[in-house]
C-alpha atoms as a PDB file:
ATOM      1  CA  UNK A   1     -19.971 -31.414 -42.942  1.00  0.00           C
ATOM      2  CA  UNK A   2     -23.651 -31.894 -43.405  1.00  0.00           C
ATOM      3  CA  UNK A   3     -23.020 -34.256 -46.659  1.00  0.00           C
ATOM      4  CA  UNK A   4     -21.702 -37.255 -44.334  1.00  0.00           C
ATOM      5  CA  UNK A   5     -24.590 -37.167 -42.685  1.00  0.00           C
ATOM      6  CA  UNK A   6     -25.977 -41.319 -44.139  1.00  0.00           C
ATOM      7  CA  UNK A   7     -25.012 -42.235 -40.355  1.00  0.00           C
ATOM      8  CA  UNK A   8     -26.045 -44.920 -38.331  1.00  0.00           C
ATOM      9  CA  UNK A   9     -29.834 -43.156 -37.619  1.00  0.00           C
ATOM     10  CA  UNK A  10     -31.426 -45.798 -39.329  1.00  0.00           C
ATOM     11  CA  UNK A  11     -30.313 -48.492 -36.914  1.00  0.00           C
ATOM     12  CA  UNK A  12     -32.116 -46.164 -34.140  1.00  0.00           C
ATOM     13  CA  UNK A  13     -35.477 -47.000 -35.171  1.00  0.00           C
ATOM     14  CA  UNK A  14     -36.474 -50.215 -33.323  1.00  0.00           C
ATOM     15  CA  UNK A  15     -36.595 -52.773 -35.871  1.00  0.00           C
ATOM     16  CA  UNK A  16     -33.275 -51.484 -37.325  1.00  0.00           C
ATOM     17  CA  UNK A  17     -32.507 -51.965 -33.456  1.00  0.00           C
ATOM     18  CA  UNK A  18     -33.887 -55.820 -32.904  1.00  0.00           C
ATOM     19  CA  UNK A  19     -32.785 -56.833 -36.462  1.00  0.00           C
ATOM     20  CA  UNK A  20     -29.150 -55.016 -37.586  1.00  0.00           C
ATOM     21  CA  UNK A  21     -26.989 -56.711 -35.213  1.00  0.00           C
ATOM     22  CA  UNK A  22     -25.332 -59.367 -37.016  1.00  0.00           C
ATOM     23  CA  UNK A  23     -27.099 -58.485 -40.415  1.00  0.00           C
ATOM     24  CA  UNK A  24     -25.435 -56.502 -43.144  1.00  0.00           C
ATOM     25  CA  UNK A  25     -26.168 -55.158 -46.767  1.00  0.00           C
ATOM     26  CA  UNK A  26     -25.423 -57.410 -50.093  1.00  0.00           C
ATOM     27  CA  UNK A  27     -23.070 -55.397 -52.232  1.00  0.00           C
ATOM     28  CA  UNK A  28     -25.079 -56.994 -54.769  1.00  0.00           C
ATOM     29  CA  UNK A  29     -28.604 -56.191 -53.668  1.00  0.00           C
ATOM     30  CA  UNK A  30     -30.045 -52.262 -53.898  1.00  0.00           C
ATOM     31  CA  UNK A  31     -32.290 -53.489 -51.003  1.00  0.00           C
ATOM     32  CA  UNK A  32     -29.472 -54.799 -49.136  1.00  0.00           C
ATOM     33  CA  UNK A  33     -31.698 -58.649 -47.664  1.00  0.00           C
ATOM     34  CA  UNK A  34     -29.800 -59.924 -44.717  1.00  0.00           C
ATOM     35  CA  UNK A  35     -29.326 -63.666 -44.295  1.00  0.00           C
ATOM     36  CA  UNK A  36     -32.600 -65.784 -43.556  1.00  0.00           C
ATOM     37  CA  UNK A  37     -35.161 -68.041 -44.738  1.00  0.00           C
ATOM     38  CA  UNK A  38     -35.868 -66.798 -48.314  1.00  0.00           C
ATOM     39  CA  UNK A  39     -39.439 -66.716 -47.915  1.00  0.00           C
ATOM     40  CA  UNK A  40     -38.739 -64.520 -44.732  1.00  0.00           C
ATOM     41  CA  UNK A  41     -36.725 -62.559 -47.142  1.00  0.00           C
ATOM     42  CA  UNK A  42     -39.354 -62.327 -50.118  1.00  0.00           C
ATOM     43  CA  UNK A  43     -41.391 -61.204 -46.969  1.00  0.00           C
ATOM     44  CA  UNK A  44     -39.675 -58.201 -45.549  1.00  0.00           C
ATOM     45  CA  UNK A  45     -38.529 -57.029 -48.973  1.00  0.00           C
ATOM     46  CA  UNK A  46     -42.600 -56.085 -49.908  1.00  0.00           C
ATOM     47  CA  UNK A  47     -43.065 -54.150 -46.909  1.00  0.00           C
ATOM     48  CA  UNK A  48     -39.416 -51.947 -46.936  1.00  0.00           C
ATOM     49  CA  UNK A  49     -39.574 -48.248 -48.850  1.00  0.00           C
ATOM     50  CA  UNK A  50     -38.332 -48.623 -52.381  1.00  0.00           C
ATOM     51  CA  UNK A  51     -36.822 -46.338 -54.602  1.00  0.00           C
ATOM     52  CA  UNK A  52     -40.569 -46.125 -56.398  1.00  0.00           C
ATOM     53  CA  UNK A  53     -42.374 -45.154 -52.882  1.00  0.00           C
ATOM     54  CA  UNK A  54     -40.514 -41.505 -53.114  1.00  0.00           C
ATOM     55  CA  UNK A  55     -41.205 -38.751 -54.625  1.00  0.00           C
ATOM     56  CA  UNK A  56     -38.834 -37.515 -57.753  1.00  0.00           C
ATOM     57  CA  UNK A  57     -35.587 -35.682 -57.304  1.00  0.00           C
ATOM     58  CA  UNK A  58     -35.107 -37.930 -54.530  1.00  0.00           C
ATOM     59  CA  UNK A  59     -31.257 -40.618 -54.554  1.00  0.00           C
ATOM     60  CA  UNK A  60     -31.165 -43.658 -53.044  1.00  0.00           C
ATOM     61  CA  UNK A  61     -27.862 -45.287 -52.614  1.00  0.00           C
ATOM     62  CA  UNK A  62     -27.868 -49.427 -50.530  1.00  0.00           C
ATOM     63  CA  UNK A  63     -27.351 -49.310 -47.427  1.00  0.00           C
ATOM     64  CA  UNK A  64     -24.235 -50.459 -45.935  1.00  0.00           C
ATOM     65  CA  UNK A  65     -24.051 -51.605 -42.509  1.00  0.00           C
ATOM     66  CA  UNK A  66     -20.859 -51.406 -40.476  1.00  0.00           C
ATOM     67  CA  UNK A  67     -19.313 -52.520 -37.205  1.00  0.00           C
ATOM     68  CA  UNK A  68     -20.205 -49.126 -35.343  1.00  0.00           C
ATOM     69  CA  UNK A  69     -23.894 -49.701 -36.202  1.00  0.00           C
ATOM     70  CA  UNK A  70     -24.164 -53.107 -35.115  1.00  0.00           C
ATOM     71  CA  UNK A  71     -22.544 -52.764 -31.630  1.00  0.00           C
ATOM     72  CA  UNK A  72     -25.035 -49.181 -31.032  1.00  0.00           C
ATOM     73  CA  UNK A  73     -27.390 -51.740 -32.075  1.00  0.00           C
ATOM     74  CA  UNK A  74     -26.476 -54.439 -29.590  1.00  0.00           C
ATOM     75  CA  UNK A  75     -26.312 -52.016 -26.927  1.00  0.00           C
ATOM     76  CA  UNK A  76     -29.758 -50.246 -27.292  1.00  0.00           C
ATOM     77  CA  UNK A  77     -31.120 -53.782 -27.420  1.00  0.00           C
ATOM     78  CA  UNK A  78     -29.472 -54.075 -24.274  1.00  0.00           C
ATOM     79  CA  UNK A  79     -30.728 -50.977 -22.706  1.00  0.00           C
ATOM     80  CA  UNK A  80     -34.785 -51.886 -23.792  1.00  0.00           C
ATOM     81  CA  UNK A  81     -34.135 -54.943 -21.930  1.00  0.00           C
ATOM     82  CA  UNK A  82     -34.426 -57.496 -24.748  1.00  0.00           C
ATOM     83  CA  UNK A  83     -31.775 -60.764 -25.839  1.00  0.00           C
ATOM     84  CA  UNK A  84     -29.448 -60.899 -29.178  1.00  0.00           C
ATOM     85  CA  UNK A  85     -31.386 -59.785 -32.129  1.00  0.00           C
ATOM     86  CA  UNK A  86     -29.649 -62.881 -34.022  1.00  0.00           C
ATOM     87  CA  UNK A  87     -31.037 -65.036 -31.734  1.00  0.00           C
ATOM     88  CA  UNK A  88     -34.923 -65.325 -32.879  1.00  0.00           C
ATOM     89  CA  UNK A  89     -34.275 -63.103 -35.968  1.00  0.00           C
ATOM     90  CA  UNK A  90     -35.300 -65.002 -39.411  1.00  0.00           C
ATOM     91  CA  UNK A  91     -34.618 -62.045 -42.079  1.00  0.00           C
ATOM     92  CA  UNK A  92     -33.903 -58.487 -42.631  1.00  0.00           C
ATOM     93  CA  UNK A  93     -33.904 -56.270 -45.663  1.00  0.00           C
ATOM     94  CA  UNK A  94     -32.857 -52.953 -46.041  1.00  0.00           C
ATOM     95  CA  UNK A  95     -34.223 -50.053 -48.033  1.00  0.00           C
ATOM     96  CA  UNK A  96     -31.794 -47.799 -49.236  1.00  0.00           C
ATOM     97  CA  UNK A  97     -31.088 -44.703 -47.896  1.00  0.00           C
ATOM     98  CA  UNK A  98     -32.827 -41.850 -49.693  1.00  0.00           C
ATOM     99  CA  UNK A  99     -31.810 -38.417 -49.400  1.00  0.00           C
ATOM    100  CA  UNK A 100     -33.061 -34.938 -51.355  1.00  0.00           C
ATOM    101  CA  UNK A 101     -31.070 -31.890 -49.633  1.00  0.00           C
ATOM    102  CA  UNK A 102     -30.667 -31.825 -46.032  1.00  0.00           C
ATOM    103  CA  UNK A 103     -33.510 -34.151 -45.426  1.00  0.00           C
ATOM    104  CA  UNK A 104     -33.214 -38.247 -45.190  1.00  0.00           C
ATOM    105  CA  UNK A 105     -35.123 -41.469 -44.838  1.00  0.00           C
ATOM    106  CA  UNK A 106     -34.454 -45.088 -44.462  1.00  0.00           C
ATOM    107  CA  UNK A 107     -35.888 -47.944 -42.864  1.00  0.00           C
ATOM    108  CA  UNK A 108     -35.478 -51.647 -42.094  1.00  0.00           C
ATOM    109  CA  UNK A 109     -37.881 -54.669 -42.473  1.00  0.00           C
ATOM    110  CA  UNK A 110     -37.485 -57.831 -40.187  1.00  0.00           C
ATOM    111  CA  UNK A 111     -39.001 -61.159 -39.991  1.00  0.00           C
ATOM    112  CA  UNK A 112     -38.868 -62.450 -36.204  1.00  0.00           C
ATOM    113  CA  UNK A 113     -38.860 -66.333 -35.486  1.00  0.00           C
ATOM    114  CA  UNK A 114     -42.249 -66.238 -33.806  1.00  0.00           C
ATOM    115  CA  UNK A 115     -45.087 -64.016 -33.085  1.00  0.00           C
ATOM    116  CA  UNK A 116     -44.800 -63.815 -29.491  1.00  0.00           C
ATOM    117  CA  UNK A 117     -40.875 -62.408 -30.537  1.00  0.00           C
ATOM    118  CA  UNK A 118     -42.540 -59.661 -32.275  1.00  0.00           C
ATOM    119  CA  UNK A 119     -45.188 -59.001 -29.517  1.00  0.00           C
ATOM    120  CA  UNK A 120     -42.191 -58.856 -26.856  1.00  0.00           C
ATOM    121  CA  UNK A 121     -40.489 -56.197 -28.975  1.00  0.00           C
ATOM    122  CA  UNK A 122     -43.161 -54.342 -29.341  1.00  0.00           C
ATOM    123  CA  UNK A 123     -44.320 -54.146 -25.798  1.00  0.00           C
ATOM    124  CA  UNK A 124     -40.046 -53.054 -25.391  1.00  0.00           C
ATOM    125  CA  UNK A 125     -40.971 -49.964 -27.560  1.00  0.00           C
ATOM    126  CA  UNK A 126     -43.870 -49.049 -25.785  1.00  0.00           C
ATOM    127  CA  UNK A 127     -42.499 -48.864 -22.625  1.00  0.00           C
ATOM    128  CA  UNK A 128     -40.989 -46.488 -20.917  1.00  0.00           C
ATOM    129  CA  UNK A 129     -37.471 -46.981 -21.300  1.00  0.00           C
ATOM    130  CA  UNK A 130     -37.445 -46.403 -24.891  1.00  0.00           C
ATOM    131  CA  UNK A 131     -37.100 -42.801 -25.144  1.00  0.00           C
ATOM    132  CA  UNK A 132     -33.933 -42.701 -22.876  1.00  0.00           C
ATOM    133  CA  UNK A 133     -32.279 -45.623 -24.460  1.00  0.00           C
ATOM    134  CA  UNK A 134     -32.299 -44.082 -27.892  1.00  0.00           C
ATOM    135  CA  UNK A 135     -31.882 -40.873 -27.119  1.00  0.00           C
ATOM    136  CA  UNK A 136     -28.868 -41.894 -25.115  1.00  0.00           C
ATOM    137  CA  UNK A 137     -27.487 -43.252 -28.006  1.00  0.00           C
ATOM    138  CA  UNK A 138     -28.401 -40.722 -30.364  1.00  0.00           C
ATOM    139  CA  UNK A 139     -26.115 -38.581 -28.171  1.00  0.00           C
ATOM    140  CA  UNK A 140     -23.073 -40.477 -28.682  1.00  0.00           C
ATOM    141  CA  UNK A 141     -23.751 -41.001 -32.446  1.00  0.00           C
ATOM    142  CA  UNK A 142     -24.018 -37.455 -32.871  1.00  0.00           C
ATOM    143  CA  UNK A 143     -20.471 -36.800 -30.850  1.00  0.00           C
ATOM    144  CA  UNK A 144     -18.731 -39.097 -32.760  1.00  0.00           C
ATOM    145  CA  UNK A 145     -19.668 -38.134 -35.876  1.00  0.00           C
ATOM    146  CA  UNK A 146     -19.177 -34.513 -35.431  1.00  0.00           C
ATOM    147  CA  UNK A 147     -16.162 -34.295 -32.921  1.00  0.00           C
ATOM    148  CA  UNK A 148     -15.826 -30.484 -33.856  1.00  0.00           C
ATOM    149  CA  UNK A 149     -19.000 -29.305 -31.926  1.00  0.00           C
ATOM    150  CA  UNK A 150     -20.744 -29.535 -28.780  1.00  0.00           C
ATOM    151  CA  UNK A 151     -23.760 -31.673 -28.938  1.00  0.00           C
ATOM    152  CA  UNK A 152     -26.449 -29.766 -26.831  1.00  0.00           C
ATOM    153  CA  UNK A 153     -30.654 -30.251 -26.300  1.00  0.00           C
ATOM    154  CA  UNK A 154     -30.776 -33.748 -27.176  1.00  0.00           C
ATOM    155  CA  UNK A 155     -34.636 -35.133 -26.029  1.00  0.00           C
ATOM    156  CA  UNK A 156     -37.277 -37.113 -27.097  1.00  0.00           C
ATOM    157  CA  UNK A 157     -41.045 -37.499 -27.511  1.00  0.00           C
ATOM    158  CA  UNK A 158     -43.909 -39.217 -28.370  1.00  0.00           C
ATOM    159  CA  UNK A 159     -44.717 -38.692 -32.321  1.00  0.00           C
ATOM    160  CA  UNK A 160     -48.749 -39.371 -33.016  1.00  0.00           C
ATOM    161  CA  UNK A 161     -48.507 -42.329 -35.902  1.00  0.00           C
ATOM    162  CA  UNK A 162     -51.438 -43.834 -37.676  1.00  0.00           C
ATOM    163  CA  UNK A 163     -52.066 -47.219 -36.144  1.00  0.00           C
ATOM    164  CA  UNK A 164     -51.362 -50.354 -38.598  1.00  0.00           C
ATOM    165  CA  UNK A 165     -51.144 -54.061 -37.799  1.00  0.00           C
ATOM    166  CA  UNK A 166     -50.418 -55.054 -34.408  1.00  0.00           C
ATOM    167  CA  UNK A 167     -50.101 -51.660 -33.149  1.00  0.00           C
ATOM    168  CA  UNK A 168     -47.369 -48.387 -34.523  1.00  0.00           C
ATOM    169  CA  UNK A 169     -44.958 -46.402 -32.052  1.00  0.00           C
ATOM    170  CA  UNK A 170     -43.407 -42.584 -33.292  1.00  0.00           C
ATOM    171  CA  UNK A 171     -40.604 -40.618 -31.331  1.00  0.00           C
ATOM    172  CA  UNK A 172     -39.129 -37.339 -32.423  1.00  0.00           C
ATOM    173  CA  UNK A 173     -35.250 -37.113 -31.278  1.00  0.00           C
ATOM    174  CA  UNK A 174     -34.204 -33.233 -31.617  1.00  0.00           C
ATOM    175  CA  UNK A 175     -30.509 -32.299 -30.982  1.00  0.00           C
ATOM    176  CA  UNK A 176     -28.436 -29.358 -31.045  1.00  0.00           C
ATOM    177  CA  UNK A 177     -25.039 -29.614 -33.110  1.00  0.00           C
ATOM    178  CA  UNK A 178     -23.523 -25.912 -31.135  1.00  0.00           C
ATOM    179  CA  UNK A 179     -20.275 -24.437 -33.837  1.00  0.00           C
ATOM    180  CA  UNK A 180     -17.695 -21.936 -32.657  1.00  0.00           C
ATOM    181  CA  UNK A 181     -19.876 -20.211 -35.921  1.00  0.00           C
ATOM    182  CA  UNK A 182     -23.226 -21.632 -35.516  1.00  0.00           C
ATOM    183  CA  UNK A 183     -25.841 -24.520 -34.696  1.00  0.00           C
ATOM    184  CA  UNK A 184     -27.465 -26.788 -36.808  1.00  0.00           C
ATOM    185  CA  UNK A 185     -30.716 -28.233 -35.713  1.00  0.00           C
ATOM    186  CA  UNK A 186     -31.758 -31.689 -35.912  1.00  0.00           C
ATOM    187  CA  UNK A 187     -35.086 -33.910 -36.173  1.00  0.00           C
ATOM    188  CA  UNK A 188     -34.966 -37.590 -36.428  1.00  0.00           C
ATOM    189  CA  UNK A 189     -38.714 -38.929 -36.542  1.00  0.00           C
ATOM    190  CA  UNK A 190     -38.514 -42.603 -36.050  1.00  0.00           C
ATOM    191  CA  UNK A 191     -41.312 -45.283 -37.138  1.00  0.00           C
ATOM    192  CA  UNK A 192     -42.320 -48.621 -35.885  1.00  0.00           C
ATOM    193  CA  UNK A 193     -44.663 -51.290 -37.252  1.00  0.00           C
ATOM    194  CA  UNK A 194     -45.348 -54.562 -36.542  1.00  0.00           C
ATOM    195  CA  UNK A 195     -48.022 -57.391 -37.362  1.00  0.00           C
ATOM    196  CA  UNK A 196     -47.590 -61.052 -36.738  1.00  0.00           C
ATOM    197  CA  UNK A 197     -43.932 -61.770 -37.092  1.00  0.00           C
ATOM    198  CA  UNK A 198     -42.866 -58.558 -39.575  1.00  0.00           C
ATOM    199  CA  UNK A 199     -41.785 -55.243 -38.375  1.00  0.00           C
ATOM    200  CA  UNK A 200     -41.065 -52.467 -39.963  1.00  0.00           C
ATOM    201  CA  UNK A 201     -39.003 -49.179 -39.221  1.00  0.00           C
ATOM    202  CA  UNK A 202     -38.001 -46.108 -40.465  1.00  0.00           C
ATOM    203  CA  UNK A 203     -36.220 -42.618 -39.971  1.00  0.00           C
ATOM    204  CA  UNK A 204     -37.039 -39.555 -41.548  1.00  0.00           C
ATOM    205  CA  UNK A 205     -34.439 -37.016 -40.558  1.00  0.00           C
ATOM    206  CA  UNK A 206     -33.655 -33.793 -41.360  1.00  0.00           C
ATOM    207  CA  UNK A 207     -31.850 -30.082 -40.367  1.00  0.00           C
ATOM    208  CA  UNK A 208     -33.422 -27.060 -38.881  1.00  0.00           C
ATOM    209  CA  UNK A 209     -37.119 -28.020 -39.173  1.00  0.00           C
ATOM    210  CA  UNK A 210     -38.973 -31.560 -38.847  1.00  0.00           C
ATOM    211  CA  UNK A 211     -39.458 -33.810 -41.874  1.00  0.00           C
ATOM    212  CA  UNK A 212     -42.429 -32.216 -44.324  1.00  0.00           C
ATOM    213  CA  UNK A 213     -45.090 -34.281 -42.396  1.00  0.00           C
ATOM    214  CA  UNK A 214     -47.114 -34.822 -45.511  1.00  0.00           C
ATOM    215  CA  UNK A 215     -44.194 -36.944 -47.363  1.00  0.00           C
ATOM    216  CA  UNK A 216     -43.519 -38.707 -43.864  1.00  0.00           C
ATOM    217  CA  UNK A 217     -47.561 -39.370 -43.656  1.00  0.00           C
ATOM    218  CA  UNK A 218     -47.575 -41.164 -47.000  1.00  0.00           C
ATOM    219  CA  UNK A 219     -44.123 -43.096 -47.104  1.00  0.00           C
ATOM    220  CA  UNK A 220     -45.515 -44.541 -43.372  1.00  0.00           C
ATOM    221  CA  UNK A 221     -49.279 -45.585 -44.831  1.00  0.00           C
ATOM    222  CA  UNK A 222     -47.204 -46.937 -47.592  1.00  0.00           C
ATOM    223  CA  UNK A 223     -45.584 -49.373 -45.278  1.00  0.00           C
ATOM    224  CA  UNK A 224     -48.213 -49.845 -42.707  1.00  0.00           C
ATOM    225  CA  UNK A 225     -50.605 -51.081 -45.924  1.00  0.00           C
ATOM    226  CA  UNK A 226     -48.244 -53.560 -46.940  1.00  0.00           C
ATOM    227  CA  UNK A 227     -47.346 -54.715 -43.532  1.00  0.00           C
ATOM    228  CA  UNK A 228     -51.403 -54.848 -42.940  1.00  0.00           C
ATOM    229  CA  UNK A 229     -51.583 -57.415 -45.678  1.00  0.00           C
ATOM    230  CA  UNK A 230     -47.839 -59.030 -45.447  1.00  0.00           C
END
Protein backbone atom coordinates (compact mmCIF):
# COMPACT_ATOMS: atom_id res chain seq x y z
CA UNK A 1 0.00 0.00 0.00
CA UNK A 2 2.48 2.55 1.15
CA UNK A 3 4.56 2.24 -2.33
CA UNK A 4 1.67 4.19 -4.33
CA UNK A 5 2.02 6.74 -2.22
CA UNK A 6 3.67 9.63 -5.42
CA UNK A 7 -0.02 11.14 -5.01
CA UNK A 8 -1.27 14.33 -5.79
CA UNK A 9 0.50 16.05 -2.34
CA UNK A 10 2.60 18.04 -4.37
CA UNK A 11 -0.21 19.98 -5.99
CA UNK A 12 -1.22 20.89 -2.18
CA UNK A 13 1.51 23.21 -1.69
CA UNK A 14 0.34 26.64 -2.96
CA UNK A 15 2.26 27.24 -5.96
CA UNK A 16 1.61 23.63 -7.11
CA UNK A 17 -2.01 25.03 -6.24
CA UNK A 18 -1.96 28.57 -8.37
CA UNK A 19 0.19 26.98 -11.16
CA UNK A 20 -0.87 22.97 -11.90
CA UNK A 21 -4.19 23.57 -13.25
CA UNK A 22 -3.91 23.37 -16.85
CA UNK A 23 -0.06 22.57 -16.74
CA UNK A 24 1.33 19.10 -17.11
CA UNK A 25 4.80 17.24 -17.22
CA UNK A 26 6.87 16.75 -20.71
CA UNK A 27 7.39 13.05 -21.12
CA UNK A 28 10.48 14.32 -22.48
CA UNK A 29 11.72 16.62 -19.75
CA UNK A 30 13.06 15.04 -16.10
CA UNK A 31 11.93 18.50 -14.81
CA UNK A 32 8.67 18.22 -16.38
CA UNK A 33 8.47 22.70 -17.73
CA UNK A 34 4.88 23.47 -18.39
CA UNK A 35 3.96 25.65 -21.36
CA UNK A 36 5.10 29.44 -21.17
CA UNK A 37 7.37 32.05 -22.23
CA UNK A 38 10.77 30.26 -22.41
CA UNK A 39 12.54 32.74 -20.51
CA UNK A 40 9.73 32.25 -17.80
CA UNK A 41 10.66 28.69 -18.21
CA UNK A 42 14.62 29.05 -18.04
CA UNK A 43 13.35 31.02 -14.90
CA UNK A 44 11.45 28.61 -12.77
CA UNK A 45 13.64 25.69 -13.81
CA UNK A 46 16.85 27.42 -11.56
CA UNK A 47 14.85 27.78 -8.59
CA UNK A 48 12.92 23.98 -8.59
CA UNK A 49 14.86 20.99 -6.42
CA UNK A 50 16.96 18.93 -8.76
CA UNK A 51 18.05 15.58 -8.60
CA UNK A 52 21.71 17.18 -7.43
CA UNK A 53 20.00 19.25 -4.37
CA UNK A 54 19.39 15.65 -2.49
CA UNK A 55 21.24 13.77 -0.64
CA UNK A 56 22.48 10.13 -2.08
CA UNK A 57 20.37 7.02 -1.99
CA UNK A 58 17.67 9.26 -2.81
CA UNK A 59 15.23 8.35 -6.72
CA UNK A 60 13.71 10.81 -8.51
CA UNK A 61 11.31 9.81 -11.15
CA UNK A 62 9.29 13.25 -13.51
CA UNK A 63 6.49 14.13 -12.38
CA UNK A 64 3.38 13.39 -14.11
CA UNK A 65 0.41 15.41 -13.67
CA UNK A 66 -3.08 14.02 -14.16
CA UNK A 67 -6.72 15.04 -14.40
CA UNK A 68 -7.43 14.31 -10.56
CA UNK A 69 -4.63 16.76 -9.64
CA UNK A 70 -5.62 19.50 -11.72
CA UNK A 71 -9.36 19.67 -10.76
CA UNK A 72 -8.10 19.35 -6.56
CA UNK A 73 -6.09 22.07 -7.88
CA UNK A 74 -8.85 24.17 -9.39
CA UNK A 75 -10.90 23.67 -6.47
CA UNK A 76 -8.46 24.71 -3.63
CA UNK A 77 -7.84 27.76 -5.80
CA UNK A 78 -11.37 28.16 -5.50
CA UNK A 79 -11.66 27.72 -1.84
CA UNK A 80 -8.49 30.53 -1.10
CA UNK A 81 -10.62 32.77 -3.02
CA UNK A 82 -8.37 33.37 -6.04
CA UNK A 83 -9.30 33.18 -10.29
CA UNK A 84 -7.97 30.32 -12.87
CA UNK A 85 -4.36 29.69 -12.32
CA UNK A 86 -4.09 29.66 -16.33
CA UNK A 87 -5.31 32.88 -16.41
CA UNK A 88 -2.14 35.16 -15.30
CA UNK A 89 0.16 32.06 -15.15
CA UNK A 90 3.39 32.48 -17.58
CA UNK A 91 5.38 29.08 -16.70
CA UNK A 92 5.70 26.17 -14.48
CA UNK A 93 8.33 23.53 -14.01
CA UNK A 94 8.29 20.62 -12.07
CA UNK A 95 10.93 18.90 -9.99
CA UNK A 96 10.67 15.38 -9.87
CA UNK A 97 9.42 13.56 -7.23
CA UNK A 98 12.12 12.19 -4.93
CA UNK A 99 11.56 9.51 -2.61
CA UNK A 100 14.15 7.37 -0.12
CA UNK A 101 11.84 4.87 2.04
CA UNK A 102 8.70 6.07 3.40
CA UNK A 103 9.68 9.65 3.17
CA UNK A 104 8.99 12.09 -0.07
CA UNK A 105 9.56 15.51 -1.55
CA UNK A 106 8.58 17.46 -4.53
CA UNK A 107 7.89 20.85 -5.42
CA UNK A 108 6.73 23.20 -8.19
CA UNK A 109 8.20 26.51 -9.58
CA UNK A 110 5.86 29.16 -11.28
CA UNK A 111 6.32 32.32 -13.09
CA UNK A 112 3.08 34.61 -12.59
CA UNK A 113 2.18 37.31 -15.32
CA UNK A 114 2.81 40.20 -12.97
CA UNK A 115 4.06 41.01 -9.61
CA UNK A 116 1.00 42.20 -8.09
CA UNK A 117 -0.33 38.28 -9.26
CA UNK A 118 2.27 36.96 -7.06
CA UNK A 119 1.64 39.46 -4.17
CA UNK A 120 -2.25 38.49 -4.35
CA UNK A 121 -1.32 34.83 -3.95
CA UNK A 122 0.69 35.30 -1.40
CA UNK A 123 -1.49 37.43 0.76
CA UNK A 124 -4.22 34.08 -0.22
CA UNK A 125 -1.68 31.87 1.73
CA UNK A 126 -1.35 33.97 4.53
CA UNK A 127 -4.69 34.27 5.35
CA UNK A 128 -6.76 32.50 7.21
CA UNK A 129 -8.54 30.31 5.02
CA UNK A 130 -5.61 28.44 3.97
CA UNK A 131 -5.31 25.87 6.51
CA UNK A 132 -8.99 24.65 6.05
CA UNK A 133 -8.90 24.70 2.34
CA UNK A 134 -5.99 22.33 2.12
CA UNK A 135 -6.61 20.38 4.75
CA UNK A 136 -10.06 19.85 3.38
CA UNK A 137 -8.64 18.57 0.47
CA UNK A 138 -6.00 16.62 1.90
CA UNK A 139 -8.93 14.69 3.41
CA UNK A 140 -10.45 13.63 0.30
CA UNK A 141 -7.05 12.84 -1.36
CA UNK A 142 -6.27 10.64 1.36
CA UNK A 143 -9.92 8.72 1.05
CA UNK A 144 -9.57 8.19 -2.35
CA UNK A 145 -6.43 6.92 -2.45
CA UNK A 146 -6.78 4.53 0.33
CA UNK A 147 -10.55 3.44 0.13
CA UNK A 148 -9.69 0.46 2.56
CA UNK A 149 -9.30 2.65 5.76
CA UNK A 150 -10.85 5.26 7.70
CA UNK A 151 -9.13 8.52 7.38
CA UNK A 152 -9.11 10.01 11.00
CA UNK A 153 -7.13 13.32 12.81
CA UNK A 154 -6.63 15.21 9.77
CA UNK A 155 -5.42 19.11 10.97
CA UNK A 156 -3.17 21.64 10.22
CA UNK A 157 -0.67 24.21 11.51
CA UNK A 158 1.55 26.82 11.15
CA UNK A 159 5.26 25.38 10.30
CA UNK A 160 8.12 28.19 11.37
CA UNK A 161 10.07 28.66 7.75
CA UNK A 162 13.09 30.80 7.21
CA UNK A 163 11.95 33.96 5.50
CA UNK A 164 13.27 34.41 1.70
CA UNK A 165 12.20 36.90 -0.96
CA UNK A 166 8.96 38.44 -0.67
CA UNK A 167 8.03 36.66 2.36
CA UNK A 168 7.81 32.24 3.06
CA UNK A 169 4.56 30.44 4.51
CA UNK A 170 4.97 26.52 6.25
CA UNK A 171 1.91 24.26 7.28
CA UNK A 172 2.19 20.79 8.70
CA UNK A 173 -0.98 18.55 7.54
CA UNK A 174 -1.00 15.31 9.94
CA UNK A 175 -3.59 12.54 9.20
CA UNK A 176 -4.52 9.32 10.50
CA UNK A 177 -4.85 6.36 7.85
CA UNK A 178 -7.03 3.88 10.85
CA UNK A 179 -6.62 -0.32 9.37
CA UNK A 180 -8.88 -3.09 10.60
CA UNK A 181 -4.83 -4.08 11.61
CA UNK A 182 -3.32 -0.80 12.24
CA UNK A 183 -2.69 3.07 11.55
CA UNK A 184 -0.22 4.67 9.66
CA UNK A 185 0.68 8.18 10.51
CA UNK A 186 1.17 10.93 8.22
CA UNK A 187 3.14 14.41 7.93
CA UNK A 188 2.98 16.51 4.90
CA UNK A 189 5.15 19.78 5.56
CA UNK A 190 4.34 22.13 2.80
CA UNK A 191 6.64 25.20 1.57
CA UNK A 192 5.95 28.46 -0.05
CA UNK A 193 8.20 31.10 -1.60
CA UNK A 194 7.77 33.88 -3.54
CA UNK A 195 9.76 37.07 -4.84
CA UNK A 196 8.71 39.31 -7.64
CA UNK A 197 6.80 37.18 -10.06
CA UNK A 198 8.45 33.44 -9.08
CA UNK A 199 7.12 31.17 -6.50
CA UNK A 200 8.20 28.31 -5.33
CA UNK A 201 6.66 25.21 -3.42
CA UNK A 202 7.33 22.12 -2.01
CA UNK A 203 6.17 18.98 0.09
CA UNK A 204 8.17 16.97 2.21
CA UNK A 205 6.06 14.08 3.38
CA UNK A 206 6.51 11.22 5.20
CA UNK A 207 4.95 8.14 7.66
CA UNK A 208 4.91 7.93 11.37
CA UNK A 209 7.23 10.86 12.23
CA UNK A 210 7.76 14.42 10.47
CA UNK A 211 10.31 14.88 7.69
CA UNK A 212 14.15 14.84 9.30
CA UNK A 213 13.98 18.69 9.74
CA UNK A 214 17.63 19.07 8.97
CA UNK A 215 17.26 17.67 5.18
CA UNK A 216 13.89 19.78 4.94
CA UNK A 217 16.03 22.96 6.40
CA UNK A 218 18.59 22.69 3.62
CA UNK A 219 16.51 21.55 0.45
CA UNK A 220 14.19 24.93 1.52
CA UNK A 221 17.48 27.46 1.86
CA UNK A 222 18.39 25.77 -1.31
CA UNK A 223 15.38 27.17 -3.01
CA UNK A 224 14.80 30.28 -1.08
CA UNK A 225 18.70 31.30 -2.26
CA UNK A 226 17.94 30.84 -5.72
CA UNK A 227 14.57 32.38 -5.63
CA UNK A 228 16.44 35.41 -3.59
CA UNK A 229 18.56 35.98 -6.64
CA UNK A 230 16.06 34.59 -9.56
Amino acid sequence: MRSRWRWVIPVLAFAGVLGACGGGGSSGDPVGAGPGAGGDTAAARTVVLQQADMPDGWRGVAHSEDDTERARAAEISTCLGRPDPVTYRSAIVYSPDFSLAQTQVSAIATVLNTPQDAAADLAAIRGPKYGDCVATAFRQDLQRQAPGAQVDTVGSEALPVQSFGDGSVGLRLTADLVYPDHTDRLFADLVYMSKNRTTVSATFFSFTQPFPSTLEQSLVSRMGNRINTA
